[in-house]
Protein backbone atom coordinates (compact mmCIF):
# COMPACT_ATOMS: atom_id res chain seq x y z
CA UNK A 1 0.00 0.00 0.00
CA UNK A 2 2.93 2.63 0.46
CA UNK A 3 4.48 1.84 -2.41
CA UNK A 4 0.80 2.72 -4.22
CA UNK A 5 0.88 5.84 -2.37
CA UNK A 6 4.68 6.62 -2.97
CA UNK A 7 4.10 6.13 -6.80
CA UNK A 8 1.08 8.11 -7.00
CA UNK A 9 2.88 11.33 -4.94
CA UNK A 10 5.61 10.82 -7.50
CA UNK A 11 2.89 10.66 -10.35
CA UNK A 12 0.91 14.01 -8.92
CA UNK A 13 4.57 15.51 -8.37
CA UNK A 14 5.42 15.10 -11.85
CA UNK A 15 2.25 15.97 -13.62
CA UNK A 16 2.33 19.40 -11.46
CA UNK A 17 6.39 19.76 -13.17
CA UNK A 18 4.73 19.32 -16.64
CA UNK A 19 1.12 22.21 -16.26
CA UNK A 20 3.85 24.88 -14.54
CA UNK A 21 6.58 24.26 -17.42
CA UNK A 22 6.28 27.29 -19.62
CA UNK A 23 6.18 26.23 -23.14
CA UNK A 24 9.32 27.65 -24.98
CA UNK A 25 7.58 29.46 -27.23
CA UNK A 26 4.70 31.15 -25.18
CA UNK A 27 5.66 34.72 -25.58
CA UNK A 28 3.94 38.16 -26.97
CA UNK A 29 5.99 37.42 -30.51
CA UNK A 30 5.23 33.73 -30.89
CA UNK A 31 1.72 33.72 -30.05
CA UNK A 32 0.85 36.62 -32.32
CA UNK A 33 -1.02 34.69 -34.85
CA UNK A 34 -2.87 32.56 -32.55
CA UNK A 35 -6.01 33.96 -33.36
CA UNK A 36 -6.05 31.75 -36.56
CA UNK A 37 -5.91 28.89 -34.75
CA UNK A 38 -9.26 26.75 -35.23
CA UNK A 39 -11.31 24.93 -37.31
CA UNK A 40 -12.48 27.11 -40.03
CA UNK A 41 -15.25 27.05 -43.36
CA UNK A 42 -14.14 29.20 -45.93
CA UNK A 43 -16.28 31.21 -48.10
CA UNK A 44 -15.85 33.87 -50.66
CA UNK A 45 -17.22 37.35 -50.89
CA UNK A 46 -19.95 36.11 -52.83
CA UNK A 47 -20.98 33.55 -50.37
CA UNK A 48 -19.62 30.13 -52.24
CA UNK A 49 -17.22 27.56 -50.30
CA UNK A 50 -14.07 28.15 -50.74
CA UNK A 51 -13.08 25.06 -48.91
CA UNK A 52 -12.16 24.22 -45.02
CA UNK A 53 -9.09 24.75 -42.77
CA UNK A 54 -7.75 23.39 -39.44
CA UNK A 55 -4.91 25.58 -38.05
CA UNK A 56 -3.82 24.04 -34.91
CA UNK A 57 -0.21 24.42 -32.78
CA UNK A 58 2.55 21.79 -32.76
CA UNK A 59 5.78 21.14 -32.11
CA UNK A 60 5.08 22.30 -28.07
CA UNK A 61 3.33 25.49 -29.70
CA UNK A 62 5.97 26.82 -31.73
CA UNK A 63 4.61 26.16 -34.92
CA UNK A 64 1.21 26.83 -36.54
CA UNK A 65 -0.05 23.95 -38.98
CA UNK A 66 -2.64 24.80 -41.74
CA UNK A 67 -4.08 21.81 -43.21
CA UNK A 68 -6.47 23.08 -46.10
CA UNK A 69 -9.05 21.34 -48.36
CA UNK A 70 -10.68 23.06 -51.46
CA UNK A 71 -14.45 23.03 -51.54
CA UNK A 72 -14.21 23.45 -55.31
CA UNK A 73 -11.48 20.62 -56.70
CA UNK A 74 -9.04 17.93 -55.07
CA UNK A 75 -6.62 20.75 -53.90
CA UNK A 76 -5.29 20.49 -50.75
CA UNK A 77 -1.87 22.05 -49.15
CA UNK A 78 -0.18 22.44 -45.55
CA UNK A 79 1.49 25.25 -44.59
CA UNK A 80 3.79 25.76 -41.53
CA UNK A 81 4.31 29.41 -40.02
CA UNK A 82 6.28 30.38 -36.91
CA UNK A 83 7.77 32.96 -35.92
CA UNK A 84 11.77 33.63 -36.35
CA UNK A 85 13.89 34.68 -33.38
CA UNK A 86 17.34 35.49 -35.58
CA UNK A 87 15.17 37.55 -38.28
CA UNK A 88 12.42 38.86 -36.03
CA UNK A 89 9.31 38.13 -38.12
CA UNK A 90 6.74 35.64 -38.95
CA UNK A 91 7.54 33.61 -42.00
CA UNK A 92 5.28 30.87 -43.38
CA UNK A 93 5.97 28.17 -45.60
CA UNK A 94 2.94 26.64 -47.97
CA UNK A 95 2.99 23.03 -50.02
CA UNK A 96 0.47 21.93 -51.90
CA UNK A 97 -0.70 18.70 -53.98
CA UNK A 98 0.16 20.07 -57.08
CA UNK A 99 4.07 20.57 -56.63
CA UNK A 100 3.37 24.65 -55.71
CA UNK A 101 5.22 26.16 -52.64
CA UNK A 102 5.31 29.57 -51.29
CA UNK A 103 7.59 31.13 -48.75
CA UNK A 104 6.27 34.45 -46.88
CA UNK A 105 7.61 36.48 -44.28
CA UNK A 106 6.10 39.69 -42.47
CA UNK A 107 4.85 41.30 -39.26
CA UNK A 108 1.86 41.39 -37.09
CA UNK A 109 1.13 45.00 -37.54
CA UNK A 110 -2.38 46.24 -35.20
CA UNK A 111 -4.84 43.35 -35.74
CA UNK A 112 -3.40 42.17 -38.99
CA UNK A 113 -0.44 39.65 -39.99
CA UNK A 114 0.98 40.40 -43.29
CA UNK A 115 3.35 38.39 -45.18
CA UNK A 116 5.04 38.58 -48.76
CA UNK A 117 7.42 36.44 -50.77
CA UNK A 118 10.47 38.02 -52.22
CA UNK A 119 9.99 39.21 -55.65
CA UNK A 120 11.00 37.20 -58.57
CA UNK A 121 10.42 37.54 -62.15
CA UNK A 122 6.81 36.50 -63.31
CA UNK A 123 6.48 35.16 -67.06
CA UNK A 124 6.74 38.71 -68.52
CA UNK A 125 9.94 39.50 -66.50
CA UNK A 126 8.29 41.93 -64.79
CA UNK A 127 9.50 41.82 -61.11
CA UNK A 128 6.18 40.39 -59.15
CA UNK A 129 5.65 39.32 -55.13
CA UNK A 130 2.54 37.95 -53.41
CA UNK A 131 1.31 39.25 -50.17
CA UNK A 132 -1.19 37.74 -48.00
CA UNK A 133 -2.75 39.23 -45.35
CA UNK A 134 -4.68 37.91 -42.30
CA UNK A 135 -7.16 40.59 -40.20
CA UNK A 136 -8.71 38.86 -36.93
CA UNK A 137 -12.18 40.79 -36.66
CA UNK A 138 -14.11 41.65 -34.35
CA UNK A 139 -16.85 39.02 -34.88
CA UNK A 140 -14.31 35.99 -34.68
CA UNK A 141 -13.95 35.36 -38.21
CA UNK A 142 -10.62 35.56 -40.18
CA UNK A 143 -10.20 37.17 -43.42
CA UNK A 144 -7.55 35.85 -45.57
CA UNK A 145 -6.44 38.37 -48.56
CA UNK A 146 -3.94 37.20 -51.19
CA UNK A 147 -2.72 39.76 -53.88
CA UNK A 148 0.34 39.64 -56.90
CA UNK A 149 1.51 42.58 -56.75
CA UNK A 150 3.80 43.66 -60.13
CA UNK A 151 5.52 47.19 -60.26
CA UNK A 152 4.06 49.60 -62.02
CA UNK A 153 1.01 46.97 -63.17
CA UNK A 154 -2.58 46.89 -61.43
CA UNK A 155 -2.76 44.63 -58.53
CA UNK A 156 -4.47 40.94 -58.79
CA UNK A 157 -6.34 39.24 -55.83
CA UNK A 158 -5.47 35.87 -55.87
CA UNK A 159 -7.87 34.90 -53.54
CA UNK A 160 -9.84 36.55 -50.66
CA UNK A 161 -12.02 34.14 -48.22
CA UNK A 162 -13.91 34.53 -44.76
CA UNK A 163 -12.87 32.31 -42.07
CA UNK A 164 -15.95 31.09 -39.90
CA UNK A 165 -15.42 29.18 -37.02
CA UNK A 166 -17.23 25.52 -37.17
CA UNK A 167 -18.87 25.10 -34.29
């Protein structure tokens, strides 16, 4: 019977070591994009699915995973965005099922995170980045706007969807 006893202390004792344990990446920088963090349905402005999106944290909370499904097609893609100590921003990188892969890096700047690839020639030559931007509103939703941005040449939206929370 002690030896029950002793174990469970030593149990108790250890659980208690593992809630007070600060996570190594629980800080004001690391956590700044947590509000994307859910389960999500997508829609466009006109109302259609877009497709649906669990963000969760791993790797002890460093690391945000998106795992995204397209309502419209078989497209899916992951991407992986943390935030970097040495360079002091966010920087996300997205692969998809179709061989495409994206690398972004920004800031959280008020209630938005906004993150753009380096530039690089587009099929014209003309010197062309992509910027995606995340707002957390007010009502719990998360809008998600993508543009291709070319000097001197009108900006495209790639893609611009509503984030709802399943319940």
């Amino acid at each position: 019977m002690k030896l029950i006893n002793i174990i469970l202390l030593a149990s108790l004792a250890l659980n208690v070591n593992a809630e007070t344990k600060p996570l190594p990446c629980e800080n004001e920088n690391n956590t700044a994009f947590n509000y994307w963090i859910g389960e999500w349905q997508v829609t466009t402005p006109d109302g259609k699915h877009a497709g649906d999106s669990v963000i969760e944290r791993v790797q002890d909370g460093c690391v945000l995973q998106e795992n995204w499904r397209s309502g419209q097609s078989d497209y899916t893609g992951t991407s992986y965005n943390s935030y970097n100590r040495a360079d002091e921003r966010w920087e996300q990188i997205w692969l998809d099922n179709k061989g495409g892969r994206l690398h972004l890096k920004g800031h959280k700047e008020d209630d938005q995170m906004i993150l753009r690839s380096d530039a690089k020639p587009n099929k014209n030559g003309d010197a062309s980045y992509n910027q995606i931007t995340w707002t957390d509103n007010k009502d719990g939703t998360v809008r998600q706007y993508w543009e291709v941005i070319t000097e001197g040449k009108p900006t495209t939206v790639s893609f611009d969807g509503l984030y709802k929370p399943v319940k």
